[in-house]
C-alpha atoms as a PDB file:
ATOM      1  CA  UNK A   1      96.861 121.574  97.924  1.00  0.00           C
ATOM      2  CA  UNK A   2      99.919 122.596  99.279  1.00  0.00           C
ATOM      3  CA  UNK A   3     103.531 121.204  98.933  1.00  0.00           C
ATOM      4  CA  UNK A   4     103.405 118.644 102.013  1.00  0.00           C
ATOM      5  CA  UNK A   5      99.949 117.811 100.841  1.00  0.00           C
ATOM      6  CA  UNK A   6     101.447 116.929  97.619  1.00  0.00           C
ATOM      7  CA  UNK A   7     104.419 114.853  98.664  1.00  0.00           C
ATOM      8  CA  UNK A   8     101.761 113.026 101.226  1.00  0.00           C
ATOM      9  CA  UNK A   9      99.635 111.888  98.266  1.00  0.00           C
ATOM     10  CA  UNK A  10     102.844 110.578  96.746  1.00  0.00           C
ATOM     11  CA  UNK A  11     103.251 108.549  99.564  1.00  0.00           C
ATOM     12  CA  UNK A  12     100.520 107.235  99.794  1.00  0.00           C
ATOM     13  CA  UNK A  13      99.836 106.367  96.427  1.00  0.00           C
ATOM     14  CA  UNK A  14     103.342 104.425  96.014  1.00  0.00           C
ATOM     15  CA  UNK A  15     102.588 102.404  99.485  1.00  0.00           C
ATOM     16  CA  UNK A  16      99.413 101.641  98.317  1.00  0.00           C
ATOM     17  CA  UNK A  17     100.995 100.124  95.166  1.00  0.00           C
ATOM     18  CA  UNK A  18     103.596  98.198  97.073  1.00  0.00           C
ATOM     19  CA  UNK A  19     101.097  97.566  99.716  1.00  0.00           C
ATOM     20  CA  UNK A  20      98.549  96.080  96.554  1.00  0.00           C
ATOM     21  CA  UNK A  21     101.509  93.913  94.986  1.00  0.00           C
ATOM     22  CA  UNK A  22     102.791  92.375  98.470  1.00  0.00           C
ATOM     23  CA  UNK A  23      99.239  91.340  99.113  1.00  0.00           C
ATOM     24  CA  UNK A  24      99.255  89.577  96.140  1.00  0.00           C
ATOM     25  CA  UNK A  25     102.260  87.764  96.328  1.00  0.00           C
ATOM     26  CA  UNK A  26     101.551  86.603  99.523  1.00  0.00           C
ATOM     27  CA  UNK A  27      98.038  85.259  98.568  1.00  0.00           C
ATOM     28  CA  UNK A  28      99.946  83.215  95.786  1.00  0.00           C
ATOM     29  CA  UNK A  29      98.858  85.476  92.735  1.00  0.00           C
ATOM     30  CA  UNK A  30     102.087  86.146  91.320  1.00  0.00           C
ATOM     31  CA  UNK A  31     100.920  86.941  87.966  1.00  0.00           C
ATOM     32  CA  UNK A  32      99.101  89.505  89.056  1.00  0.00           C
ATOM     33  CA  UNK A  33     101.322  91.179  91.792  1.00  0.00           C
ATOM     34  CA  UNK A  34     103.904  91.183  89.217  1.00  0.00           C
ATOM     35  CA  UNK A  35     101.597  93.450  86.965  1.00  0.00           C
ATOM     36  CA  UNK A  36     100.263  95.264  89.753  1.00  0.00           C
ATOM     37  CA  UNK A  37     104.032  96.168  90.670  1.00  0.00           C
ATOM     38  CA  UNK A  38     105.362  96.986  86.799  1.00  0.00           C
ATOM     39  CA  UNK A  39     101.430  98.197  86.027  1.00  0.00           C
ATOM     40  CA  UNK A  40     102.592 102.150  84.806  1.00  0.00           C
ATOM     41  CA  UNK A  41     100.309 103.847  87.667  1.00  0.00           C
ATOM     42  CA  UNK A  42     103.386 105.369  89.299  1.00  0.00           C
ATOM     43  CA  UNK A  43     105.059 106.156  86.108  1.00  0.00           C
ATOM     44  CA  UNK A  44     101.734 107.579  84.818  1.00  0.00           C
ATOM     45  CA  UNK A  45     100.802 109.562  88.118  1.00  0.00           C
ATOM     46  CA  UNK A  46     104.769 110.887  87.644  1.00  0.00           C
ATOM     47  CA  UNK A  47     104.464 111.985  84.396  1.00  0.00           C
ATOM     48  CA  UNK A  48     101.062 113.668  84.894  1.00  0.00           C
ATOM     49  CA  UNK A  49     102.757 115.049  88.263  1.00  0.00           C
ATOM     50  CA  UNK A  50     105.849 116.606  86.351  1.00  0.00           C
ATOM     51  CA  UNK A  51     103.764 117.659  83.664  1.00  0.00           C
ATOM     52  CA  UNK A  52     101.495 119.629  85.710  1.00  0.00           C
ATOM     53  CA  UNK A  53     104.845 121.168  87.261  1.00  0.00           C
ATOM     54  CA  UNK A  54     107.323 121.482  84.593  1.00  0.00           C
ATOM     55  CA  UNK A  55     105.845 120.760  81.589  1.00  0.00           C
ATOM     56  CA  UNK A  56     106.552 119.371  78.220  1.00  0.00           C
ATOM     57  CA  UNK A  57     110.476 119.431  78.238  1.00  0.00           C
ATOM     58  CA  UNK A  58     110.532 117.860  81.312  1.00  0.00           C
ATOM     59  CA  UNK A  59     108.213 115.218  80.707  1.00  0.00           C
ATOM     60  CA  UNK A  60     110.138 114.306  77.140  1.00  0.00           C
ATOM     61  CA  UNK A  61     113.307 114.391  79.419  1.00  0.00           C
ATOM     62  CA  UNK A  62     112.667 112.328  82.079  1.00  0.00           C
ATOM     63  CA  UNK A  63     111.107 109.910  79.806  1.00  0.00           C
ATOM     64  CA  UNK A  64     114.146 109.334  77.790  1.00  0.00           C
ATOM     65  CA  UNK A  65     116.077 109.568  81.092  1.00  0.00           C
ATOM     66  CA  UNK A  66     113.989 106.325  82.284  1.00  0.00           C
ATOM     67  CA  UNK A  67     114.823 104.275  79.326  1.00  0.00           C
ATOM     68  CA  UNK A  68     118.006 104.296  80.583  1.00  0.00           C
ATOM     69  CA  UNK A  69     116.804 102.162  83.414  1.00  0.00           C
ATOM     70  CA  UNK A  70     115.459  99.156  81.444  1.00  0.00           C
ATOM     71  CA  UNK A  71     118.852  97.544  80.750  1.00  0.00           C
ATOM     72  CA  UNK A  72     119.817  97.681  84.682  1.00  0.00           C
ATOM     73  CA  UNK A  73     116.338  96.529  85.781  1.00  0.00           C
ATOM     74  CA  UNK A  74     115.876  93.497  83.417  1.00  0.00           C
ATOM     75  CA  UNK A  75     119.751  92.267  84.510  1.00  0.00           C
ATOM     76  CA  UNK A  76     118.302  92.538  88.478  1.00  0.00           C
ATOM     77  CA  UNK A  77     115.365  91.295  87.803  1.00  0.00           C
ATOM     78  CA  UNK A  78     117.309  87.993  85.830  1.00  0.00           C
ATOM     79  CA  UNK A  79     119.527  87.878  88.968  1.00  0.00           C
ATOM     80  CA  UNK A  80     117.055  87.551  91.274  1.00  0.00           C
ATOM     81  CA  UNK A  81     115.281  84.342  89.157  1.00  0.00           C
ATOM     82  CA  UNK A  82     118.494  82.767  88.541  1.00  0.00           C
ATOM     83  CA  UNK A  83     120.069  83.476  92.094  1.00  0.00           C
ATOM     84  CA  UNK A  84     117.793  82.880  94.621  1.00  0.00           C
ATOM     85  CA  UNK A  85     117.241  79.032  94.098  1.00  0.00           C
ATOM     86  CA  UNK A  86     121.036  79.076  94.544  1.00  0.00           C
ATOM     87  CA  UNK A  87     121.956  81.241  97.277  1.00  0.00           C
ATOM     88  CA  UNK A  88     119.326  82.114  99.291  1.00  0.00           C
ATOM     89  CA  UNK A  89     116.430  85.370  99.249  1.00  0.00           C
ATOM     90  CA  UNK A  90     119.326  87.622 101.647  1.00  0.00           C
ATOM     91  CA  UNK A  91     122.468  86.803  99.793  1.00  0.00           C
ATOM     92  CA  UNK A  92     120.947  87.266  96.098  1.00  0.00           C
ATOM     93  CA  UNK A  93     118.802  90.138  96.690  1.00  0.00           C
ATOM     94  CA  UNK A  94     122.077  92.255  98.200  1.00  0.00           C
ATOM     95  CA  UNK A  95     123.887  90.920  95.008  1.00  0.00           C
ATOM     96  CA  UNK A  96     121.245  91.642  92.558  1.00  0.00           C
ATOM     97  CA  UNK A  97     121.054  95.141  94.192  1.00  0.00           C
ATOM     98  CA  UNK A  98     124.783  95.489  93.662  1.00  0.00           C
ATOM     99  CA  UNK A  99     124.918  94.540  90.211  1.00  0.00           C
ATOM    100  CA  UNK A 100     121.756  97.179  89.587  1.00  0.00           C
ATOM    101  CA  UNK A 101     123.372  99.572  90.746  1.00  0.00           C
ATOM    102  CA  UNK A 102     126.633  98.779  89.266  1.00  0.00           C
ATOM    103  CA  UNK A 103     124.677  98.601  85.927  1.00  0.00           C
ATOM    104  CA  UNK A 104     123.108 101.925  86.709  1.00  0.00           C
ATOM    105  CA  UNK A 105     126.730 103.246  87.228  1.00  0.00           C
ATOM    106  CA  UNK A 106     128.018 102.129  83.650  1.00  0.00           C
ATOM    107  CA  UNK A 107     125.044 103.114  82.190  1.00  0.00           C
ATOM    108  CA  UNK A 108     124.919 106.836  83.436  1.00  0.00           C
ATOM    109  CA  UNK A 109     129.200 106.564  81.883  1.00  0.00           C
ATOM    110  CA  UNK A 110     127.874 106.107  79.068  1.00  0.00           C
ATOM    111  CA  UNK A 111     125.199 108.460  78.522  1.00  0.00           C
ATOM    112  CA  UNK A 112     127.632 110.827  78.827  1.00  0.00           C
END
């Protein structure tokens, strides 16, 4: 399979996930497109990708690299249940991206 052959299955196999999870939602199965969306398919198909293209090292690396990301994730993720019932989908979802990222920010400080 070839490099655009690669990044195509990629794609496709995050959409479907997304695709999977909205369906869900919609149908009012939250439980379940809340595990379908956190379920480690995309962090498993990475790992298995980068393994198969870098390696151990960079498996071990980009493991510990994605720890880093908890903190950040469980503060939007908090922001978006407490938010929402007060301000609105639009208004809280911009601010709960803000403060990810924000929280991203201070976290790759201080991994330095």
């Amino acid at each position: 399979m070839g490099e655009l052959g690669k990044y195509a299955l990629y794609f496709l196999l995050g959409g479907a996930i997304v695709s999977v999870s909205t369906y869900l939602g919609s149908q009012g199965r939250s439980f379940l497109a809340a595990f379908a969306s956190t379920f480690p398919a995309i962090t498993g198909a990475t790992f298995i990708l980068i393994y198969l293209n870098g390696g151990n090292d960079a498996i071990v690396s980009y493991a510990k690299n994605l720890l880093w990301f908890v903190p950040p994730w469980i503060l939007y993720v908090v922001s978006m249940i407490a938010g929402v019932p007060r301000f609105g989908f639009w208004p809280t979802m911009i601010g709960s991206l803000a403060l990810y990222l924000g929280s991203v920010g201070l976290v790759k400080i201080a991994s330095k």
